[in-house]
PDB file of N, CA and C in Angstrom:
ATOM      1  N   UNK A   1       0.836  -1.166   0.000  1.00  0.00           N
ATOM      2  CA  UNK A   1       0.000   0.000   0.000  1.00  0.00           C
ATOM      3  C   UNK A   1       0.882   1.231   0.000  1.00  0.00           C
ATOM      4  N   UNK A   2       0.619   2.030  -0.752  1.00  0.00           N
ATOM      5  CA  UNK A   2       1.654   3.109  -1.082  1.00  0.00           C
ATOM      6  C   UNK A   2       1.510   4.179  -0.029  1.00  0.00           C
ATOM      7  N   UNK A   3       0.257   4.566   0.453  1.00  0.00           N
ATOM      8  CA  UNK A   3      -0.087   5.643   1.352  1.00  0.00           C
ATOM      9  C   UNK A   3      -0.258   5.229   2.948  1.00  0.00           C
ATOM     10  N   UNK A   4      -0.121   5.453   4.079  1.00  0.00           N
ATOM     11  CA  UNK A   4      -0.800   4.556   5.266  1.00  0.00           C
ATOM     12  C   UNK A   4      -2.149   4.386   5.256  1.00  0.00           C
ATOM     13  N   UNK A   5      -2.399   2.895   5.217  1.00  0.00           N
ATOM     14  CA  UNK A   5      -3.433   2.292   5.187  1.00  0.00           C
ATOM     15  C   UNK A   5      -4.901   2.689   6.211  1.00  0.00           C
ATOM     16  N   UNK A   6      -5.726   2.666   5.496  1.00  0.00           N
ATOM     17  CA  UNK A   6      -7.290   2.905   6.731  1.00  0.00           C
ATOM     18  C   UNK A   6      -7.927   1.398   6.954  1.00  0.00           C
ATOM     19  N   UNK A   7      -8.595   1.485   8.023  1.00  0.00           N
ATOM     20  CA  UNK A   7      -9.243   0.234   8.243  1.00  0.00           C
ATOM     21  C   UNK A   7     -10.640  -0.087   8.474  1.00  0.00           C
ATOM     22  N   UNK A   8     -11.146  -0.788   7.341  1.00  0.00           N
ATOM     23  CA  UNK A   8     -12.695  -1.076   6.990  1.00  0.00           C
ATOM     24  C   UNK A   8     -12.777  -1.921   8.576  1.00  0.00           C
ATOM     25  N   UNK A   9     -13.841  -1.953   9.321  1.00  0.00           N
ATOM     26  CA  UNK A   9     -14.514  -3.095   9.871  1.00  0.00           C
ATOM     27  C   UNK A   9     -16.121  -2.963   9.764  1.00  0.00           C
ATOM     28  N   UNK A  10     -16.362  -3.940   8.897  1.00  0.00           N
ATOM     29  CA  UNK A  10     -18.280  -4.255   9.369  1.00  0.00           C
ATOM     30  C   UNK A  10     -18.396  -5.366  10.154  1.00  0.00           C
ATOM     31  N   UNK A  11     -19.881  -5.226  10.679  1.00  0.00           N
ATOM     32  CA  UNK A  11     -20.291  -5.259  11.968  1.00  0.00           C
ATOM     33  C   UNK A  11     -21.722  -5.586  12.250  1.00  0.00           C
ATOM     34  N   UNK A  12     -21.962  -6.534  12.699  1.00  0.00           N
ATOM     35  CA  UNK A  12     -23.409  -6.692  12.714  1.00  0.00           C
ATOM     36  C   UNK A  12     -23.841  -7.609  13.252  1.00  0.00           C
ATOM     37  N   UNK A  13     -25.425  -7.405  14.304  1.00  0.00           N
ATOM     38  CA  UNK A  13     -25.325  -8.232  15.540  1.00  0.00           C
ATOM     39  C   UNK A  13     -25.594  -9.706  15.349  1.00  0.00           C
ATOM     40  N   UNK A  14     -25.429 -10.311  14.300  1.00  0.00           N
ATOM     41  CA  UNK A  14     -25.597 -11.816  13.793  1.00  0.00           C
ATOM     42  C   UNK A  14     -23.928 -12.811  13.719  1.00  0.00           C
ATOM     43  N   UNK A  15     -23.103 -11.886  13.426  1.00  0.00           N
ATOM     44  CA  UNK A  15     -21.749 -12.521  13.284  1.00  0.00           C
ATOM     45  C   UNK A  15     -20.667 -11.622  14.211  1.00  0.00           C
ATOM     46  N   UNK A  16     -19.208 -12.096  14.138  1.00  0.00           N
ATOM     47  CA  UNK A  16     -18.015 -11.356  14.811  1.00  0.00           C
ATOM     48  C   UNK A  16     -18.128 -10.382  13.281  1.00  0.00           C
ATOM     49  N   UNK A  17     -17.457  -9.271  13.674  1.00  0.00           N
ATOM     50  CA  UNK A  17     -16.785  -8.271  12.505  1.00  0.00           C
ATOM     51  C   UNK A  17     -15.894  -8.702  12.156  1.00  0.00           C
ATOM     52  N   UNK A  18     -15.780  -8.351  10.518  1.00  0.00           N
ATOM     53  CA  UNK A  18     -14.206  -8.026  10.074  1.00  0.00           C
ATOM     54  C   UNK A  18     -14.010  -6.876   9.954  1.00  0.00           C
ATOM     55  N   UNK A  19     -12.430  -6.531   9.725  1.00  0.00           N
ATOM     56  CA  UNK A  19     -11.724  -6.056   9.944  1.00  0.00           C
ATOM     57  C   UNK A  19     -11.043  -6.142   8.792  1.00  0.00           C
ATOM     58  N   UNK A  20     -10.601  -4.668   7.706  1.00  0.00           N
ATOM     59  CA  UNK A  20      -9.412  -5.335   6.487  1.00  0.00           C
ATOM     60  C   UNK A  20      -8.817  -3.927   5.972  1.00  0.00           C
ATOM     61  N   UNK A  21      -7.737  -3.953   6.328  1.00  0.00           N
ATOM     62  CA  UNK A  21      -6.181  -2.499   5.923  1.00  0.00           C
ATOM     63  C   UNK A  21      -6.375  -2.487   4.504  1.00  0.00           C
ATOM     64  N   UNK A  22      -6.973  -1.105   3.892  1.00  0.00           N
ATOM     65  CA  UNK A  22      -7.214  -0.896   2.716  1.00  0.00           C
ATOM     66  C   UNK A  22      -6.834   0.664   2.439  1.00  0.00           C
ATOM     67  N   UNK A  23      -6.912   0.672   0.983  1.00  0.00           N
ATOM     68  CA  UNK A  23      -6.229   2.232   0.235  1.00  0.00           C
ATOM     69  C   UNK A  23      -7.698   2.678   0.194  1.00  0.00           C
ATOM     70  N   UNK A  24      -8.518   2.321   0.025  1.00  0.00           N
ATOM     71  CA  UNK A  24      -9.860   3.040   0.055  1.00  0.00           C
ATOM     72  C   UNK A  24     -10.836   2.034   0.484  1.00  0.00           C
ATOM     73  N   UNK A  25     -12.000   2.667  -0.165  1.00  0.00           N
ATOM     74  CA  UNK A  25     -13.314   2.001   0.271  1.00  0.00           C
ATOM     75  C   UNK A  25     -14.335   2.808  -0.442  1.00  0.00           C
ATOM     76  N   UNK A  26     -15.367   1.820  -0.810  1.00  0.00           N
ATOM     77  CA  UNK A  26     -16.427   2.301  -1.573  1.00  0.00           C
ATOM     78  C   UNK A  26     -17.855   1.805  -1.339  1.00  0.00           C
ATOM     79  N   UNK A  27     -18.513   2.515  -1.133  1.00  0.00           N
ATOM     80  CA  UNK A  27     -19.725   2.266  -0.469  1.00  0.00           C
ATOM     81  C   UNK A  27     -20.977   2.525  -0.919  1.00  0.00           C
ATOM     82  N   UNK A  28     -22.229   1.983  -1.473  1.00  0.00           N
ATOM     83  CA  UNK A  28     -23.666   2.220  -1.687  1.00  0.00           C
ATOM     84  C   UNK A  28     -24.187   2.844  -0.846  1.00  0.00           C
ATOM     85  N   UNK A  29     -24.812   4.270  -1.730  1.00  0.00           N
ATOM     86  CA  UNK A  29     -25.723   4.965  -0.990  1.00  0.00           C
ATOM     87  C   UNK A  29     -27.469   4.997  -1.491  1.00  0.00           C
ATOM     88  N   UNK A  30     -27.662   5.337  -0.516  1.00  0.00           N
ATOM     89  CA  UNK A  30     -29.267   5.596  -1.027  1.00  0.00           C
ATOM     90  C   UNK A  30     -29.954   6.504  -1.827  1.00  0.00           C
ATOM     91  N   UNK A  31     -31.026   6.736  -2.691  1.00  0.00           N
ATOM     92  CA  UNK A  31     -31.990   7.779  -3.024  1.00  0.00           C
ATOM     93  C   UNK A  31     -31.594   8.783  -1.914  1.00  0.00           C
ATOM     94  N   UNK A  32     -32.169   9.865  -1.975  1.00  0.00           N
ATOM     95  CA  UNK A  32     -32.578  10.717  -0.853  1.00  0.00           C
ATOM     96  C   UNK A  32     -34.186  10.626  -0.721  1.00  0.00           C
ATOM     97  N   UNK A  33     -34.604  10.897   0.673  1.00  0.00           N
ATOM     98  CA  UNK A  33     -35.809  10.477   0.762  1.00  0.00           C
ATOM     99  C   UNK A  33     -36.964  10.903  -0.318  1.00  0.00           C
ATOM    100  N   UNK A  34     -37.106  12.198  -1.098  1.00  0.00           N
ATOM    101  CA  UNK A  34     -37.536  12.772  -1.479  1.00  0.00           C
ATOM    102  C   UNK A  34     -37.871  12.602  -3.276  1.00  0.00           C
ATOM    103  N   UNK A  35     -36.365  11.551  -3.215  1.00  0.00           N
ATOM    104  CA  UNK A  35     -36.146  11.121  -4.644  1.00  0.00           C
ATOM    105  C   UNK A  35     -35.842  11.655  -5.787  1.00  0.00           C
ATOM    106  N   UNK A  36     -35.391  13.222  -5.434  1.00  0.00           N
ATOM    107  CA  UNK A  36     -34.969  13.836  -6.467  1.00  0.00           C
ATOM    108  C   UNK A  36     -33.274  13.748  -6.005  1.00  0.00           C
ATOM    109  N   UNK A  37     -32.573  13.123  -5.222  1.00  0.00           N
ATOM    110  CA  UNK A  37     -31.330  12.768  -5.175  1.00  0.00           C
ATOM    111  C   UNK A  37     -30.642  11.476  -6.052  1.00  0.00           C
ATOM    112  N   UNK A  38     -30.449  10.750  -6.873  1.00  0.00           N
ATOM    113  CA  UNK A  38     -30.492  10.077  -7.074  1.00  0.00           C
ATOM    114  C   UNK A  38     -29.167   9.034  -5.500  1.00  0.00           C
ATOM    115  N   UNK A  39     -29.291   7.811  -5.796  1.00  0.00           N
ATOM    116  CA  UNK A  39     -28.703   6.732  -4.970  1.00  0.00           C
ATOM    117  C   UNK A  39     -27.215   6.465  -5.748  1.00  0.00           C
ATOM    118  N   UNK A  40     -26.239   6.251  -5.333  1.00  0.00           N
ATOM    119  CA  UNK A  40     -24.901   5.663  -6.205  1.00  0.00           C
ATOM    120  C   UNK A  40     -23.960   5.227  -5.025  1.00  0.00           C
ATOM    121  N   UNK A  41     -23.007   5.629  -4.754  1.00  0.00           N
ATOM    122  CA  UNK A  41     -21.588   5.529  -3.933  1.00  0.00           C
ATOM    123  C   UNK A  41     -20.674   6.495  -3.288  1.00  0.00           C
ATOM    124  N   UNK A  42     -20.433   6.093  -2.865  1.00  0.00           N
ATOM    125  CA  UNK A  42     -19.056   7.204  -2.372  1.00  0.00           C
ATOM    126  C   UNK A  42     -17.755   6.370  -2.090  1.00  0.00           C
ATOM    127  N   UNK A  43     -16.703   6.884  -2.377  1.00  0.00           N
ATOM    128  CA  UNK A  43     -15.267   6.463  -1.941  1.00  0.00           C
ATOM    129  C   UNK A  43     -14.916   7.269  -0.961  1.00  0.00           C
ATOM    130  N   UNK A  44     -14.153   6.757  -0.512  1.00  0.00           N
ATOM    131  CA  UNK A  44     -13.625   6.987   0.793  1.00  0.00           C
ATOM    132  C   UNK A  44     -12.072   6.584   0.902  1.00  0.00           C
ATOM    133  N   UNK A  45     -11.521   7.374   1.361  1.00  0.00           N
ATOM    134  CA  UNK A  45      -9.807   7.694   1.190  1.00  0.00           C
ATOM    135  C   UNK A  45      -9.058   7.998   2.145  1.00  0.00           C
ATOM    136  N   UNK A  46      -8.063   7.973   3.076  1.00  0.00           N
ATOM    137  CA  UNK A  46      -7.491   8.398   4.074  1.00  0.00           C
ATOM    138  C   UNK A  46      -7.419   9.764   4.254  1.00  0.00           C
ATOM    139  N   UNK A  47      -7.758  10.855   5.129  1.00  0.00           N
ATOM    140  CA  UNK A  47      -7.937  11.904   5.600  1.00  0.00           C
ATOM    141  C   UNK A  47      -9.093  12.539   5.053  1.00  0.00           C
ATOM    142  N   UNK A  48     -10.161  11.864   4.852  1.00  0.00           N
ATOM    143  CA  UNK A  48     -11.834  12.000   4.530  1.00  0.00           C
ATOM    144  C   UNK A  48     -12.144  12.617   5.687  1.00  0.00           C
ATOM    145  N   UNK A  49     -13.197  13.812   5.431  1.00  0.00           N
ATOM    146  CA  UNK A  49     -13.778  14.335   6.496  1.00  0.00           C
ATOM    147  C   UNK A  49     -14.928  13.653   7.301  1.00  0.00           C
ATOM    148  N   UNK A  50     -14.736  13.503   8.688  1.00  0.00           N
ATOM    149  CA  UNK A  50     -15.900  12.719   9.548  1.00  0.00           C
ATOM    150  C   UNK A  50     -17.239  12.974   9.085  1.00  0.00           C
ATOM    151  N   UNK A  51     -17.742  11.909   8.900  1.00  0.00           N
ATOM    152  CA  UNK A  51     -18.815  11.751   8.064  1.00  0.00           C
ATOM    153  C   UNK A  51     -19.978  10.804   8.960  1.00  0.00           C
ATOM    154  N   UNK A  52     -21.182  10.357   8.943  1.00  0.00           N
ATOM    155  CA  UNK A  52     -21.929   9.414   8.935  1.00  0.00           C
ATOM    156  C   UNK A  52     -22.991   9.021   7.887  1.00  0.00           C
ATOM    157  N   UNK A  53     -22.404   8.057   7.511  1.00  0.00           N
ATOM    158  CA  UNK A  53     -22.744   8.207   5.567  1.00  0.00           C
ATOM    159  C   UNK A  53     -24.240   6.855   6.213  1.00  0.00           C
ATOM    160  N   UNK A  54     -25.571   6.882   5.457  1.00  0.00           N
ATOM    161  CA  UNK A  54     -26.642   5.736   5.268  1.00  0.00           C
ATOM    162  C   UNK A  54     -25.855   5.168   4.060  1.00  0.00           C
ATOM    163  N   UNK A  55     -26.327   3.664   4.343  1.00  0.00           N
ATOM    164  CA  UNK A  55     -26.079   2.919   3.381  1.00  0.00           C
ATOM    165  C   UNK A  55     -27.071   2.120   3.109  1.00  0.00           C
ATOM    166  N   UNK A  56     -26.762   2.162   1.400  1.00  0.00           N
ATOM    167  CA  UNK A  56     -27.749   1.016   1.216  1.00  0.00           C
ATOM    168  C   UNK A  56     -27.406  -0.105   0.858  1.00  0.00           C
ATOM    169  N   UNK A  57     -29.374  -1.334   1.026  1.00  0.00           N
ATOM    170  CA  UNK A  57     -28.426  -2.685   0.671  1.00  0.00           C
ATOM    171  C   UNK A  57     -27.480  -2.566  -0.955  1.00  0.00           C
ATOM    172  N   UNK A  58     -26.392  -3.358  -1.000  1.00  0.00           N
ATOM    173  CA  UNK A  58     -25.448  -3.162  -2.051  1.00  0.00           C
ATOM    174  C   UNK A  58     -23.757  -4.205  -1.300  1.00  0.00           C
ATOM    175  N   UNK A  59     -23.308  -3.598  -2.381  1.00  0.00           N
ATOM    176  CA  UNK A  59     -22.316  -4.085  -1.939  1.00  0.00           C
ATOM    177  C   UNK A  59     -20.941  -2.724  -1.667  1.00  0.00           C
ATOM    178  N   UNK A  60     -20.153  -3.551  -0.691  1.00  0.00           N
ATOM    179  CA  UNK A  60     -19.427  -2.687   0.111  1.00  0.00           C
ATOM    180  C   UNK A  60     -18.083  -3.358  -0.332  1.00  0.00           C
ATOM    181  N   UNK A  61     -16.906  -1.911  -1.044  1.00  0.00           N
ATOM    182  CA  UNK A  61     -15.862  -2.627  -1.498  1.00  0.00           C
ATOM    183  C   UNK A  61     -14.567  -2.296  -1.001  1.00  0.00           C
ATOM    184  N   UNK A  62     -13.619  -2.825  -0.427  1.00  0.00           N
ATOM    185  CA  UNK A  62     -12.289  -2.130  -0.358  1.00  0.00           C
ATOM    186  C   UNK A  62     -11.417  -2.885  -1.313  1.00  0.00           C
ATOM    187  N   UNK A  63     -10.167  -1.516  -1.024  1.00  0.00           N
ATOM    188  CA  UNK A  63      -9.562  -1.664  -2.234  1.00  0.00           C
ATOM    189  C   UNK A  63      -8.282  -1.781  -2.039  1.00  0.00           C
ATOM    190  N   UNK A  64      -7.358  -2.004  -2.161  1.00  0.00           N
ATOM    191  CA  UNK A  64      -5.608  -1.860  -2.469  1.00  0.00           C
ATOM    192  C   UNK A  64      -5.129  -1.915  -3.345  1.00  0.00           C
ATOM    193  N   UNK A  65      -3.393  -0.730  -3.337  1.00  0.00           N
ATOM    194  CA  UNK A  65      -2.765  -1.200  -4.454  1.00  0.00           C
ATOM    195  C   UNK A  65      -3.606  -1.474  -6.184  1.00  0.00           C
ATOM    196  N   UNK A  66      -4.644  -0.721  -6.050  1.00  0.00           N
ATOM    197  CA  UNK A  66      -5.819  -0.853  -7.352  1.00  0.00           C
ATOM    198  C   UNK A  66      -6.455  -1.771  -7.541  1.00  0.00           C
ATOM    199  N   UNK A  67      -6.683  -2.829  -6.851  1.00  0.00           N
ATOM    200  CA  UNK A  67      -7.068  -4.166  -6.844  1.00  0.00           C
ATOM    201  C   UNK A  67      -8.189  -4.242  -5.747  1.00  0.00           C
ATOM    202  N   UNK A  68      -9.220  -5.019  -6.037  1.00  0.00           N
ATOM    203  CA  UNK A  68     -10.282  -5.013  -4.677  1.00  0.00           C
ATOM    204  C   UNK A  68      -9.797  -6.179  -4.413  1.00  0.00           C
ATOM    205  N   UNK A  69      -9.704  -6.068  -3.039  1.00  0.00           N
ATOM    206  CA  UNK A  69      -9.303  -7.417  -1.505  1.00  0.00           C
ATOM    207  C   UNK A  69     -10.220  -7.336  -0.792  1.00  0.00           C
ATOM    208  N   UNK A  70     -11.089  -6.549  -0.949  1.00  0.00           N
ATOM    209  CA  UNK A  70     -12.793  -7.424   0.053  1.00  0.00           C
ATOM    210  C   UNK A  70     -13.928  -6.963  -0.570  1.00  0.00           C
ATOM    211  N   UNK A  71     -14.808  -7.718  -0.400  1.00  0.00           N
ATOM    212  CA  UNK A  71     -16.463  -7.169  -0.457  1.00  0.00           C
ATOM    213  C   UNK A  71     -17.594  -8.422   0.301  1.00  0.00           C
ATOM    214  N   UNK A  72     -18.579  -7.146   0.242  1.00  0.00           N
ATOM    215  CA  UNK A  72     -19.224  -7.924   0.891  1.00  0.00           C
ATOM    216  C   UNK A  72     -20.563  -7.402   0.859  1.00  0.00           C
ATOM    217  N   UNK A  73     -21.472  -8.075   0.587  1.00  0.00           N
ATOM    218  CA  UNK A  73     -22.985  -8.078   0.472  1.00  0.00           C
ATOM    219  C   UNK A  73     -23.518  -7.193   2.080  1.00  0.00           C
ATOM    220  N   UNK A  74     -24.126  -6.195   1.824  1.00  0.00           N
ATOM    221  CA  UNK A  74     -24.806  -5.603   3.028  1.00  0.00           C
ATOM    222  C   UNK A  74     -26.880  -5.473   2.931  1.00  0.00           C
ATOM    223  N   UNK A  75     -27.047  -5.248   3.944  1.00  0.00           N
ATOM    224  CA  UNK A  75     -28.495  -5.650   3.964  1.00  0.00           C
ATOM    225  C   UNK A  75     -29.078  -3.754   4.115  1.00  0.00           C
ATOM    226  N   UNK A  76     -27.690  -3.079   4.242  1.00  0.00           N
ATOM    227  CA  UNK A  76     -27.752  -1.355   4.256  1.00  0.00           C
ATOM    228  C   UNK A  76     -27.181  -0.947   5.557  1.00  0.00           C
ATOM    229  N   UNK A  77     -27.237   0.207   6.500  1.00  0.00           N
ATOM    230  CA  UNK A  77     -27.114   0.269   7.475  1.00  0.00           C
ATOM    231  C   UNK A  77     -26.668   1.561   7.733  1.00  0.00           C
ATOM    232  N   UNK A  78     -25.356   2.037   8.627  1.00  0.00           N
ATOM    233  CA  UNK A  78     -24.607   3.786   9.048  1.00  0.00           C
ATOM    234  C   UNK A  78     -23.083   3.132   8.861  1.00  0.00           C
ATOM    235  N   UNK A  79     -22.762   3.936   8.106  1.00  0.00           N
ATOM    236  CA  UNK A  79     -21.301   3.714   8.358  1.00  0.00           C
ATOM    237  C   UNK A  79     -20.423   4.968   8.738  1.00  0.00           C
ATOM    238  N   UNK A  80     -19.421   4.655   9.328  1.00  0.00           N
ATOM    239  CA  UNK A  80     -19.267   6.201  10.587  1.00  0.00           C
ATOM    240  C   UNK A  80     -17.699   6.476  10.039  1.00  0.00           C
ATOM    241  N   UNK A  81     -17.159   7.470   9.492  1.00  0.00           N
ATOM    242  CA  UNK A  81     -15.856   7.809   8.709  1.00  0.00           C
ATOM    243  C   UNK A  81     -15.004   8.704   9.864  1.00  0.00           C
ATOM    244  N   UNK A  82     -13.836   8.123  10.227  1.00  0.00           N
ATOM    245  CA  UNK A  82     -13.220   9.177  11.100  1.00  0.00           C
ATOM    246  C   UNK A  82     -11.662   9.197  11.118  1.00  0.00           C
ATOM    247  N   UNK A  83     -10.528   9.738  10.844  1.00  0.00           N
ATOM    248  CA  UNK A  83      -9.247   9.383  11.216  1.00  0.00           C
ATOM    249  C   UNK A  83      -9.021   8.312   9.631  1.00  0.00           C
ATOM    250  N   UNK A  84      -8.581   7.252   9.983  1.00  0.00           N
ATOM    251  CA  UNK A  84      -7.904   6.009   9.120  1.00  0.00           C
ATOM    252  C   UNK A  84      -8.998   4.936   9.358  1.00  0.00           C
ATOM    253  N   UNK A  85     -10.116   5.099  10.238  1.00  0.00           N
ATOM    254  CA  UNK A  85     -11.218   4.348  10.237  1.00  0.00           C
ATOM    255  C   UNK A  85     -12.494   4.492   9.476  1.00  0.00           C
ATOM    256  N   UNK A  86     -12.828   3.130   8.657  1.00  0.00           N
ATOM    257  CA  UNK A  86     -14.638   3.124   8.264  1.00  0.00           C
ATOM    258  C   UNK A  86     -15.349   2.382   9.153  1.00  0.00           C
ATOM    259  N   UNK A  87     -16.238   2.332   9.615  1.00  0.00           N
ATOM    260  CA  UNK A  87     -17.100   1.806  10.527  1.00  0.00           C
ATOM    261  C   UNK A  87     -17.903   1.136  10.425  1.00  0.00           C
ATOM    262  N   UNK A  88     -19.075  -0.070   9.888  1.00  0.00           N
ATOM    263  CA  UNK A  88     -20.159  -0.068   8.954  1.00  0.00           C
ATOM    264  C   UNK A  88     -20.873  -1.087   9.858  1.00  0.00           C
ATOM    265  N   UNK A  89     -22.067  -0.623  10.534  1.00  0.00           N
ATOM    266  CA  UNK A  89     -22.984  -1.639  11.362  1.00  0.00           C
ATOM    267  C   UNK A  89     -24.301  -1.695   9.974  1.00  0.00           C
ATOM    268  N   UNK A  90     -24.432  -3.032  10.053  1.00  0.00           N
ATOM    269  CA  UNK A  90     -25.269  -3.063   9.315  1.00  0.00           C
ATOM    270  C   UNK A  90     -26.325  -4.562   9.950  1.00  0.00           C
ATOM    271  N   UNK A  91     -27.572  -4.958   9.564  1.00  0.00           N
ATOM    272  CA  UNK A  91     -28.255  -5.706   9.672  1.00  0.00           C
ATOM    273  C   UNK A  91     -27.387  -6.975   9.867  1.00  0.00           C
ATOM    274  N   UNK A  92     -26.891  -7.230   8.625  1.00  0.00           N
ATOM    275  CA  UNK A  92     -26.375  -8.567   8.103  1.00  0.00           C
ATOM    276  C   UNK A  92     -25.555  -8.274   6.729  1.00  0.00           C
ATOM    277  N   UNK A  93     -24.059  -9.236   6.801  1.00  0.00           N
ATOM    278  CA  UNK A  93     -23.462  -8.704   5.527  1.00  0.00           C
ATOM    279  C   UNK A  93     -22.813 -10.387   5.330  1.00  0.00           C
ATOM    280  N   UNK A  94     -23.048 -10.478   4.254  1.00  0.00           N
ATOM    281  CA  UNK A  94     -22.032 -11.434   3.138  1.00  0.00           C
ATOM    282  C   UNK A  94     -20.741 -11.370   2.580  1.00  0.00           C
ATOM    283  N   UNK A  95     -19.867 -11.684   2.793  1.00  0.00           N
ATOM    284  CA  UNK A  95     -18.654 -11.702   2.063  1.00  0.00           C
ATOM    285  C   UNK A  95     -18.935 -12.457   0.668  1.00  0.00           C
ATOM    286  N   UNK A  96     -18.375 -11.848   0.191  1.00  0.00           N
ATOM    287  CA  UNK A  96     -18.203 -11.956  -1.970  1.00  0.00           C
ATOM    288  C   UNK A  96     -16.724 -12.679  -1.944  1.00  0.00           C
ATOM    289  N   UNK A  97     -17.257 -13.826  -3.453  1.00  0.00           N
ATOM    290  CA  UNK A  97     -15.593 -14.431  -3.598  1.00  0.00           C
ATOM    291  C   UNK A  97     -15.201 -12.956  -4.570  1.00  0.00           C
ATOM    292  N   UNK A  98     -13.850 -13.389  -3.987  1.00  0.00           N
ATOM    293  CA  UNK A  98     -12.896 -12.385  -4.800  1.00  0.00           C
ATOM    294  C   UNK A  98     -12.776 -12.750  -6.269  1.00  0.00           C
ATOM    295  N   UNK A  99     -12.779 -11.396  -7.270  1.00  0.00           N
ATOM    296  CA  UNK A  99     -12.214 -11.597  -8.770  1.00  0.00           C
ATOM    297  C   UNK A  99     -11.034 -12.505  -9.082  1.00  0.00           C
TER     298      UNK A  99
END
């Protein structure tokens, strides 16, 4: 990893969390309630401003070195951005085989 690494952990009261040292992270967002927002993603990068981003169900990706090294199926949830940390409590999440 070329830059110092941030660290994804999701979280959710059905399983233990993981935990995974990544160059970014990319995340499904929602509509806005109103629906003239449309729904897509956001990345997320080391020295991102503290955030508490909604998520939706989708999938949740980190990344290294340009290459994705995790994902994982989410059911939606808050994910909380602070420092070198992502945060992501969600319902229930799936891990994806890797490319």
């Amino acid at each position: 990893m070329a830059e110092k690494p941030i660290t994804l952990t999701v979280t959710s009261p059905d399983r233990e969390a993981v935990s995974v040292r990544c160059d970014s992270v990319r995340i499904t967002v929602p509509d806005s309630r109103d629906g003239k927002i449309p729904g897509g993603s956001v990345g997320i990068r080391r020295g991102h401003m503290p955030a508490l981003i909604a998520v939706a169900p989708g999938i949740v990706r980190a990344y290294a070195e340009g290459r994705e090294i995790f994902a994982c199926e989410t059911s939606g949830g808050l994910a909380t951005v602070g420092g070198d940390r992502v945060t992501l409590a969600t319902g229930r999440f799936t891990e994806t085989e890797q490319p």
